[in-house]
C-alpha atoms as a PDB file:
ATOM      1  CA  UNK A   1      21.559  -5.773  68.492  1.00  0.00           C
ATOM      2  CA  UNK A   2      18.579  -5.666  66.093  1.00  0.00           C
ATOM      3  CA  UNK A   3      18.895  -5.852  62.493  1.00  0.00           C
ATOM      4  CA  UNK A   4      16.072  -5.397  59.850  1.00  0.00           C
ATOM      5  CA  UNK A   5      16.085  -6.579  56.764  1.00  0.00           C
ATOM      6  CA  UNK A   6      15.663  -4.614  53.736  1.00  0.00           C
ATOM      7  CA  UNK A   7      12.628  -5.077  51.813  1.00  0.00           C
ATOM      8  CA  UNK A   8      14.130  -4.560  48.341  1.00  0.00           C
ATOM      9  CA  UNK A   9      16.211  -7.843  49.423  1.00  0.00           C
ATOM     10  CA  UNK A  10      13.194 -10.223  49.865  1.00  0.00           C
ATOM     11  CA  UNK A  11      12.928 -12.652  46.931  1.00  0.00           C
ATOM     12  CA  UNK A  12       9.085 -12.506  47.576  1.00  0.00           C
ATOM     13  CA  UNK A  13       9.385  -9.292  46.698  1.00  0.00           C
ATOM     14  CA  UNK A  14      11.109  -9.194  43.412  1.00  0.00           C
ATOM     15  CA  UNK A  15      10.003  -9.980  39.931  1.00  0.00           C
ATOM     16  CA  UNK A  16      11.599 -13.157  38.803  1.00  0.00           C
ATOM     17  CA  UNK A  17      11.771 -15.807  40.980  1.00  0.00           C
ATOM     18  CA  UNK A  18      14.813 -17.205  42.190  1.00  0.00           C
ATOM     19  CA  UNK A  19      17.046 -20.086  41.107  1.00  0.00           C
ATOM     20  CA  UNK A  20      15.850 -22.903  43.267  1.00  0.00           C
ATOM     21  CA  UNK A  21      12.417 -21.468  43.250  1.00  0.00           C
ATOM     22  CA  UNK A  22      12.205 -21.153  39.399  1.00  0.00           C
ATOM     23  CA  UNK A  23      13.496 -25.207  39.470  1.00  0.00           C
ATOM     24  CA  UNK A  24      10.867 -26.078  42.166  1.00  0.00           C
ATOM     25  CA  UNK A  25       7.937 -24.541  40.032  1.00  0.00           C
ATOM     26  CA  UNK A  26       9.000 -26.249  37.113  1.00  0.00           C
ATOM     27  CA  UNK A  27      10.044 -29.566  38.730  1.00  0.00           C
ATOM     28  CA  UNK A  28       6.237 -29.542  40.389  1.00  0.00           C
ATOM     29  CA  UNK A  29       4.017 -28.476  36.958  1.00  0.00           C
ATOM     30  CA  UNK A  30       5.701 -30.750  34.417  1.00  0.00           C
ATOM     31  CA  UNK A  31       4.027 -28.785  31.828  1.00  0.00           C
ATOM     32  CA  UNK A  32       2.069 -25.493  30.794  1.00  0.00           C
ATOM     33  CA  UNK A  33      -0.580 -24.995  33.705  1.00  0.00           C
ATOM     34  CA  UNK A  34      -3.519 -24.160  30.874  1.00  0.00           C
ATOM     35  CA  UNK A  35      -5.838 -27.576  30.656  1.00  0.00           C
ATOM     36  CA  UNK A  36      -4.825 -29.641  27.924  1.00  0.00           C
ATOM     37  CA  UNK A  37      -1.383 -28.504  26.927  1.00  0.00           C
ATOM     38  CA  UNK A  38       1.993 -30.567  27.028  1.00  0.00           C
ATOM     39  CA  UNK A  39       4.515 -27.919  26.278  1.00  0.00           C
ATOM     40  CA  UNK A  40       7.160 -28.597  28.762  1.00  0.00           C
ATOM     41  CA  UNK A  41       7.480 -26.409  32.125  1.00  0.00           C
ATOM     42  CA  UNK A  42      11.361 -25.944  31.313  1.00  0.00           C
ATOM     43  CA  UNK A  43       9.811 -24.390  27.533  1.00  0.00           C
ATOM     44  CA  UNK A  44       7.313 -22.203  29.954  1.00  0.00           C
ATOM     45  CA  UNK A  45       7.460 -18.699  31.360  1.00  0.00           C
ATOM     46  CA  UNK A  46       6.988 -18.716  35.599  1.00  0.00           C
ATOM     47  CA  UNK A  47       3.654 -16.680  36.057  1.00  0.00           C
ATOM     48  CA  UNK A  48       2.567 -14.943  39.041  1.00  0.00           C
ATOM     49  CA  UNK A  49      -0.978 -16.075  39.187  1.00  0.00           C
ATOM     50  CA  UNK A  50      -2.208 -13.172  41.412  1.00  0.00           C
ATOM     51  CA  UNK A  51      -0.487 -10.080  39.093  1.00  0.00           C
ATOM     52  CA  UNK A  52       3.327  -8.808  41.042  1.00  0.00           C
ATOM     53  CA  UNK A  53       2.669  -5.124  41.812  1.00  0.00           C
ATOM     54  CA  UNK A  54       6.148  -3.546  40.171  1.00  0.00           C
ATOM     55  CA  UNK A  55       5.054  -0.641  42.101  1.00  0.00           C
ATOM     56  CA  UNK A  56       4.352  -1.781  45.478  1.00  0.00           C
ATOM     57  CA  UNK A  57       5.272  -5.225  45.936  1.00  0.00           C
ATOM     58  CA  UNK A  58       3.920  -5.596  49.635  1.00  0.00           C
ATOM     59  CA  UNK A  59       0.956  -5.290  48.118  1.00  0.00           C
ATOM     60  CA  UNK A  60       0.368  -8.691  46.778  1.00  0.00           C
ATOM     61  CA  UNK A  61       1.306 -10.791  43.667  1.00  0.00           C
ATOM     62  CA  UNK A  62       4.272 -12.126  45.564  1.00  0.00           C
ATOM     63  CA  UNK A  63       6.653 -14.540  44.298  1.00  0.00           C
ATOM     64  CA  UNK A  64       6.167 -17.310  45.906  1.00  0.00           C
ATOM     65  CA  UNK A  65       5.353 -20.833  45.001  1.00  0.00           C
ATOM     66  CA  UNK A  66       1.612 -20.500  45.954  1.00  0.00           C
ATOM     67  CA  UNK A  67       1.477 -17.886  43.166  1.00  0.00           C
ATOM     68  CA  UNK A  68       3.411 -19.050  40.754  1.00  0.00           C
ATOM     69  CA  UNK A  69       2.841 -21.469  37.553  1.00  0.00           C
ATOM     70  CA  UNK A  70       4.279 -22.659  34.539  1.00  0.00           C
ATOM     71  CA  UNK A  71       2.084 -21.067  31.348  1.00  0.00           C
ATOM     72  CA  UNK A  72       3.380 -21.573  27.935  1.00  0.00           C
ATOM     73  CA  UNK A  73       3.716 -17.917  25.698  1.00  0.00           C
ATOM     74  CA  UNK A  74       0.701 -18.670  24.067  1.00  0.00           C
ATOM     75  CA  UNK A  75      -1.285 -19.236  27.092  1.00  0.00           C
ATOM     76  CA  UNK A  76       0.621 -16.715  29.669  1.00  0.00           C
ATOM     77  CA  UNK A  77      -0.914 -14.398  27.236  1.00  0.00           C
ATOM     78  CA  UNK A  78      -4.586 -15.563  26.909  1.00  0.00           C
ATOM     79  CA  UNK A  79      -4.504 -15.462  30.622  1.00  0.00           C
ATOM     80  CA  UNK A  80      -2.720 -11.565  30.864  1.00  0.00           C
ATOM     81  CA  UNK A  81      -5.461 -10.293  28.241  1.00  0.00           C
ATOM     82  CA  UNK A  82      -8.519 -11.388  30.838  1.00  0.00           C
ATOM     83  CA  UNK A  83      -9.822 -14.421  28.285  1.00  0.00           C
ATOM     84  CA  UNK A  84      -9.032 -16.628  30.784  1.00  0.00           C
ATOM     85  CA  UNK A  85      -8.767 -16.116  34.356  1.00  0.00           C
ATOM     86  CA  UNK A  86      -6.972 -18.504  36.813  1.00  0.00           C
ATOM     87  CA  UNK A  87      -6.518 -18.561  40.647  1.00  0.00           C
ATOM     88  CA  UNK A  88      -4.262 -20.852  42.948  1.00  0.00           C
ATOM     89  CA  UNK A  89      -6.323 -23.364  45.174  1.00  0.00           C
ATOM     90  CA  UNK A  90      -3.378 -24.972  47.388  1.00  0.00           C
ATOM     91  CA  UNK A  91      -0.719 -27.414  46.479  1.00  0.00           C
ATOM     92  CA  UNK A  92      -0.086 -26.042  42.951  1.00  0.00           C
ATOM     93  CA  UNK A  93      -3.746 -26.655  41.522  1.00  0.00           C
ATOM     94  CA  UNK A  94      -5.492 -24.521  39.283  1.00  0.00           C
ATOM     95  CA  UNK A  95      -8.548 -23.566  38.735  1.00  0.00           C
ATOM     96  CA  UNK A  96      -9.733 -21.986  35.111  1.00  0.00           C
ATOM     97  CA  UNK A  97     -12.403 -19.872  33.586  1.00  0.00           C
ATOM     98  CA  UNK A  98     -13.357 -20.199  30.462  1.00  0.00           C
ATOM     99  CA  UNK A  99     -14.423 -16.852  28.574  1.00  0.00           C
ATOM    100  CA  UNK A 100     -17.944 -19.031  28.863  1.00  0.00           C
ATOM    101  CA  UNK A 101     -17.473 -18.819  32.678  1.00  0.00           C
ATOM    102  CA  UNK A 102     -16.693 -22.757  32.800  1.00  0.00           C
ATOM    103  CA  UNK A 103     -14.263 -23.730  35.613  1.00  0.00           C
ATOM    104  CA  UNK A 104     -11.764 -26.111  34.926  1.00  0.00           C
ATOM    105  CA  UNK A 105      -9.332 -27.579  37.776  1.00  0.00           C
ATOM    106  CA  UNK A 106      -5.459 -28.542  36.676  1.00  0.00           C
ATOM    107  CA  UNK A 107      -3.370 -30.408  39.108  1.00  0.00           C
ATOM    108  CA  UNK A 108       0.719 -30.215  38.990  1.00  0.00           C
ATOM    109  CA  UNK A 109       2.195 -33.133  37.020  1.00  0.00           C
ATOM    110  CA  UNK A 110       5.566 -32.746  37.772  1.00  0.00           C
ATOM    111  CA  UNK A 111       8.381 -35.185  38.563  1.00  0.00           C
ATOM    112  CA  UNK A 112       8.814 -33.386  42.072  1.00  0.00           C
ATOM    113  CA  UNK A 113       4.701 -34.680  42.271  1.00  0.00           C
ATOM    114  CA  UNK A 114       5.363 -38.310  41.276  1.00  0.00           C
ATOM    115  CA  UNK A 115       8.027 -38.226  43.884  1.00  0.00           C
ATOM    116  CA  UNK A 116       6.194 -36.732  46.448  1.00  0.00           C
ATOM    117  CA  UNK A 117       3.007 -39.353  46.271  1.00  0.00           C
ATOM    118  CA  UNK A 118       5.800 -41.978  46.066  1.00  0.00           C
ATOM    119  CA  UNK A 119       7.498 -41.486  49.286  1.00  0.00           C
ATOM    120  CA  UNK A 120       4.031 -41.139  50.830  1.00  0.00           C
ATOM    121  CA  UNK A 121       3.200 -44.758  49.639  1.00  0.00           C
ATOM    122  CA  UNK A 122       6.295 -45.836  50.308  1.00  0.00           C
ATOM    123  CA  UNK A 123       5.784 -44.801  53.829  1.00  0.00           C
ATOM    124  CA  UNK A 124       2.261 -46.168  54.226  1.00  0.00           C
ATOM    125  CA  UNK A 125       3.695 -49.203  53.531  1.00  0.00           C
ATOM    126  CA  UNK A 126       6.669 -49.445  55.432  1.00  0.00           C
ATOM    127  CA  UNK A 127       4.651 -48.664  58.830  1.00  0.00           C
ATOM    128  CA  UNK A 128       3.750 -51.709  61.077  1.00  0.00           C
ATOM    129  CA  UNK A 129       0.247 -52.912  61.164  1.00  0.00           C
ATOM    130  CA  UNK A 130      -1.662 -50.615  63.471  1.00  0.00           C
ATOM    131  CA  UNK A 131       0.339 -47.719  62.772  1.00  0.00           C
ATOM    132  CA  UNK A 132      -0.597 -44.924  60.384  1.00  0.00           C
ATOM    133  CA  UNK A 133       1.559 -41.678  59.145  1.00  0.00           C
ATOM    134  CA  UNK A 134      -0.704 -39.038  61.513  1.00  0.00           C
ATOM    135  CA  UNK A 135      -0.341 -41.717  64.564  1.00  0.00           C
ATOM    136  CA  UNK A 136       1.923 -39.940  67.524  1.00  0.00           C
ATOM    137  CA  UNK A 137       5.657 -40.943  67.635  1.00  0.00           C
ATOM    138  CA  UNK A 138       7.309 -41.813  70.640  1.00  0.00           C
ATOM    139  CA  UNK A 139      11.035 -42.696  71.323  1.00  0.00           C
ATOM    140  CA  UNK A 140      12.911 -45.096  73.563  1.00  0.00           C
ATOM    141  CA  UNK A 141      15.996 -44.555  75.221  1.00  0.00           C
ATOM    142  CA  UNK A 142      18.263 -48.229  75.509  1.00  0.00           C
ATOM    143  CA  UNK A 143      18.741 -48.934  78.311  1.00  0.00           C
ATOM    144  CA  UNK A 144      22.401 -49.650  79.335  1.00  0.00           C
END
């Protein structure tokens, strides 16, 4: 038996991002996205960086954590009236321009960031000498 899933179900599809979604964005941005400002993600609207087509969804904008950010009001707006335009470049950075045309990169500052580099160290360290985190893993069976 086949079964196919309705597209109006999809969270990608919809508007407002889900609950665990909506907590991941925040946990990973910390803040408002634009450069400079400290208003805190949990104070911050979730944007869709590329714009969610209402009418055809499919069509891009999705909601998904690649196109989403925390913006503050004042800056969600800047960036829906065109003064500022943003795109995603991969692992929640930003990159802004300026009404001048100046780029200017933002990187996530989140606590879900912090932890993420920290279990990386943590890792790196933990290895034997010799070893490194992209080395191939094998496994040994005792014997008995």
């Amino acid at each position: 038996m086949t079964y196919i899933r309705n597209a109006a179900t999809r969270p990608e599809l919809t508007y407002a991002p889900g609950t665990a979604l909506g907590r991941r964005i925040r946990a990973r941005d910390g803040n408002c996205r634009f450069p400079n400002c400290q208003v805190s993600a949990r104070l911050c609207d979730i944007d869709h960086t590329t714009p969610f087509d209402r009418n055809r969804p499919e069509n891009g904008g999705l909601t998904v954590e690649s196109n989403l950010a925390c913006l503050c009001r004042r800056h969600h707006r800047l960036k829906t009236d065109g003064s500022w335009t943003v795109r995603q470049t991969g692992a929640g950075k930003l990159e802004w321009t300026t009404p001048r045309g100046e780029i200017i990169r933002t990187e996530p500052e989140g606590a879900a960031i912090e932890l993420t580099h920290n279990h990386i160290r943590e890792m790196q360290h933990s290895l034997p000498s010799g070893c490194s985190p992209n080395s191939p893993t094998t496994s040994r069976t005792p014997s008995t």
